[in-house]
Protein backbone atom coordinates (compact mmCIF):
# COMPACT_ATOMS: atom_id res chain seq x y z
CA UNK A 1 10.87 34.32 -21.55
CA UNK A 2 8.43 33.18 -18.86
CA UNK A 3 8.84 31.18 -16.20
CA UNK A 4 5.26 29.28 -17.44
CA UNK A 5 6.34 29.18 -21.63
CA UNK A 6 9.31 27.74 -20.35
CA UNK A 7 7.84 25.11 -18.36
CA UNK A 8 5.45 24.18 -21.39
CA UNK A 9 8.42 23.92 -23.59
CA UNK A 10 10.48 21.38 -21.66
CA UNK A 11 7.81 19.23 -22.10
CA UNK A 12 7.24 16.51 -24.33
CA UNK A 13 3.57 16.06 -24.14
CA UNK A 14 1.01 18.69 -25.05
CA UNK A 15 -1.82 19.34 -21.74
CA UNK A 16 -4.42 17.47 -24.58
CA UNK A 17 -2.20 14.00 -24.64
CA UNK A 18 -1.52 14.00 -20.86
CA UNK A 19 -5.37 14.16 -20.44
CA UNK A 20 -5.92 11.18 -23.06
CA UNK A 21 -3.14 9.07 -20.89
CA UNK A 22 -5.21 10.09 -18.04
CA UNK A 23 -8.83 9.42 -18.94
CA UNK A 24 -7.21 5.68 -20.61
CA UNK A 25 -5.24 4.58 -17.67
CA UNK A 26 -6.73 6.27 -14.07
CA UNK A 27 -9.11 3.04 -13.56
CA UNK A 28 -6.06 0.93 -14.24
CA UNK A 29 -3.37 2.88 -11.97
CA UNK A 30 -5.98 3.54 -9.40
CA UNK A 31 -6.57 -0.01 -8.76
CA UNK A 32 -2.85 -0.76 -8.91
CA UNK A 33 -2.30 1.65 -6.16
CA UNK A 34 -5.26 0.57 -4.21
CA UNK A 35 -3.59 -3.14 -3.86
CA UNK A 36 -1.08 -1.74 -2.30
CA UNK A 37 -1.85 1.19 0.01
CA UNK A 38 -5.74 0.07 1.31
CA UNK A 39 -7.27 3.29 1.44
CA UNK A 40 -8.63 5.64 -0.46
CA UNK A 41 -6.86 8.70 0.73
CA UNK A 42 -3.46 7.25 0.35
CA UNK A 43 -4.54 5.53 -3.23
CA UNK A 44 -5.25 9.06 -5.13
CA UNK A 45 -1.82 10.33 -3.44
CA UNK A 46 -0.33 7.79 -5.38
CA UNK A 47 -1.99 8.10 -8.62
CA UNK A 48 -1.39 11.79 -8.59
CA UNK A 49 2.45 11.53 -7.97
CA UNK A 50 2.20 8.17 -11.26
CA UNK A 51 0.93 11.57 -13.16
CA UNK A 52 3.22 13.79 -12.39
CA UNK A 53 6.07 11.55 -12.93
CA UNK A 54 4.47 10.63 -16.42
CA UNK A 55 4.89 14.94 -16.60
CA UNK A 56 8.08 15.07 -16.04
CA UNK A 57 9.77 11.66 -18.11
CA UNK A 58 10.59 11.90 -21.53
CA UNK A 59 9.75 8.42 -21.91
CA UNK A 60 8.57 7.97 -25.73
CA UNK A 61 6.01 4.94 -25.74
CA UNK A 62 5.89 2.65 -28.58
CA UNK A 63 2.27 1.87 -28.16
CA UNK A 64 -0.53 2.16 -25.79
CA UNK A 65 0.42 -1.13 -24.26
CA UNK A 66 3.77 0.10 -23.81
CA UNK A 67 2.42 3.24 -22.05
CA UNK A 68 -0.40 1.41 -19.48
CA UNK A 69 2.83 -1.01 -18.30
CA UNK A 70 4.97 2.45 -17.63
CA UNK A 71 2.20 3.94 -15.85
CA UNK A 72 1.59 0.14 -13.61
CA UNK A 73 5.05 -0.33 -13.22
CA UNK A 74 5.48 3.13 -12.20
CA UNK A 75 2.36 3.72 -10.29
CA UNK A 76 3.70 -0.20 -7.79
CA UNK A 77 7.54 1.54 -7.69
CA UNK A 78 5.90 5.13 -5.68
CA UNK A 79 3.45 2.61 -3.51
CA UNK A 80 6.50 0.33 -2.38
CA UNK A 81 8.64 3.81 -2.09
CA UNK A 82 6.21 4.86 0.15
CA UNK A 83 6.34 2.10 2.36
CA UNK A 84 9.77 2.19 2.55
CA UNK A 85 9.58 4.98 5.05
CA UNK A 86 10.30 5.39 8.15
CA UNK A 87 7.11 7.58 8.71
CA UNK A 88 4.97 4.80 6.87
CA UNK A 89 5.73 2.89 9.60
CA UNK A 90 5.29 4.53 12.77
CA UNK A 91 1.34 4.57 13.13
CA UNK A 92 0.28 2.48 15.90
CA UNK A 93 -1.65 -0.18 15.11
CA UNK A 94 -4.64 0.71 17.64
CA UNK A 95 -4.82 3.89 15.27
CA UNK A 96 -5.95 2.16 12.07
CA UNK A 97 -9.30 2.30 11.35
CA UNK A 98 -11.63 -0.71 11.50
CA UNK A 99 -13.00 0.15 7.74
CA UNK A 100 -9.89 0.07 6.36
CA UNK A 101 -9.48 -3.95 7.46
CA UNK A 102 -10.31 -6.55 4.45
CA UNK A 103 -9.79 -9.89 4.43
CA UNK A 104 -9.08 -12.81 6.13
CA UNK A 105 -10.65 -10.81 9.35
CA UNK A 106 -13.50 -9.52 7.48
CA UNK A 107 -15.80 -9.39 10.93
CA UNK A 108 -15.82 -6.98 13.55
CA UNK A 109 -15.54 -9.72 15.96
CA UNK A 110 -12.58 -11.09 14.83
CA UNK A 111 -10.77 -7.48 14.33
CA UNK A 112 -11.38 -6.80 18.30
CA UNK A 113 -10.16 -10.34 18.95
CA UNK A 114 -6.98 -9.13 17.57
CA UNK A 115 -6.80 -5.79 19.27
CA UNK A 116 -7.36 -7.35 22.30
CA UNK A 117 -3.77 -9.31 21.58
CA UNK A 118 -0.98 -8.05 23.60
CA UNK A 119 1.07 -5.56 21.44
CA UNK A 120 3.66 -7.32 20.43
CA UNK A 121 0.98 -10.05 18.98
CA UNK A 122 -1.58 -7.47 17.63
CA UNK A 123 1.16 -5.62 15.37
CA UNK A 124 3.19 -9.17 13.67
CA UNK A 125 -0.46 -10.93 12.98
CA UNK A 126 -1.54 -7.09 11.92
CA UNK A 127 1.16 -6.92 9.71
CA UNK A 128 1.23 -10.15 8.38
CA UNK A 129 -2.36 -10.59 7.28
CA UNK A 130 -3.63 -7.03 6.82
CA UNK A 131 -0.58 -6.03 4.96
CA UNK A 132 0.69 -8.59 3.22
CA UNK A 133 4.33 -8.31 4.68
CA UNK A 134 6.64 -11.37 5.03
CA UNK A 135 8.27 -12.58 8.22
CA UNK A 136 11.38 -11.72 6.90
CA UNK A 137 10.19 -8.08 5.88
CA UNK A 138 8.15 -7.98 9.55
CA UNK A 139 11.50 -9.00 11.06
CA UNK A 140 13.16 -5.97 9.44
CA UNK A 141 10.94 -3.62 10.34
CA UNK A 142 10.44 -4.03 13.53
CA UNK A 143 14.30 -4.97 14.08
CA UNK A 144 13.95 -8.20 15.40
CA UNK A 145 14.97 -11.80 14.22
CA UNK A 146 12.51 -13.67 11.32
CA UNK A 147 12.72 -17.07 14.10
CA UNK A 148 11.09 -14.40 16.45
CA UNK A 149 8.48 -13.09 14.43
CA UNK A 150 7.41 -16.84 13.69
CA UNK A 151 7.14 -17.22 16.70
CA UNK A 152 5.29 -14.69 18.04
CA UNK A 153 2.27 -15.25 14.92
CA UNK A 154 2.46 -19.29 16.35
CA UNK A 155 1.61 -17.88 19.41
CA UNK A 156 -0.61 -15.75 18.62
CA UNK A 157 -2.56 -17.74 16.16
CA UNK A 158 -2.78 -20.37 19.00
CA UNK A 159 -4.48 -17.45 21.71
CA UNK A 160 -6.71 -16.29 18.49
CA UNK A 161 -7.76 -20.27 18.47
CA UNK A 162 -8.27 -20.65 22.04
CA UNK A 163 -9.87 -17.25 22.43
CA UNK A 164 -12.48 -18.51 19.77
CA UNK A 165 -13.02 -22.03 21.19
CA UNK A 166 -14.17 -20.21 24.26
CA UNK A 167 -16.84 -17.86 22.55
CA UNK A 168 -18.20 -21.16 20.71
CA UNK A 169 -18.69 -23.34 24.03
């Protein structure tokens, strides 16, 4: 028996169903992933490996239904994998690019406001409102106390505020 038969065999869906799954749900996962990793490289990882997982389970689905909220609740479980990391983590924050920045710092202006911060400042309020992380989570990650991290967005909310009241006047 071949390697190839074999493979083909252990499987529970036929090429022609995955592709069906596929064509129904890759708008659906895509955006799903996209919510959670912000770029488009790192978004068609994800769907890819919420494919290949849907390869490899032997999941039976009920219904269509039943099959889009594997896929969704499969596709945010390998996005919040991935930033569970170590390596997710390590970029430095001057390294991400300005197109990849959305809202509430939509501007160019205020995105080099913020990357003038000193370090410390730059990567909490980076983290906080580009990423959607928690103090608590921010704390973790960057091993230092969630009072700290407070802290540290007060202050640098407050140069943010000052450094824009000086622009205006």
């Amino acid at each position: 028996m071949k390697g190839g038969s074999k493979l083909k065999r252990s499987l529970l869906r036929t090429n022609e169903e995955l592709l069906q799954i596929y064509h129904r749900h890759v708008d659906t996962v895509y955006r799903v992933c996209f919510m959670y990793m912000k770029n488009r490289h790192d978004t068609e990882d994800m769907v890819q490996n919420t494919f290949i997982k849907l390869m490899k389970d032997k999941t039976v689905f009920k219904s269509e239904e039943h099959e889009k909220a594997w896929l969704i609740r499969t596709a945010i479980n390998l996005c919040k994998d991935h930033f569970k990391h170590w390596w997710s983590k390590t970029v430095g924050i001057d390294k991400v690019p300005v197109k990849a920045v959305e809202q509430p710092f939509a501007t160019k202006e205020n995105f080099e406001l913020i990357m003038s911060l000193p370090p410390k400042y730059k990567t909490v309020v980076y983290l906080y409102y580009y990423e959607g992380y928690s103090t608590v989570e921010i704390a973790k990650m960057l091993g230092k106390k969630d009072s700290t991290i407070r802290s540290q967005l007060h202050t640098a909310r407050k140069l943010l505020k000052m450094e824009m009241e000086g622009e205006i006047k």
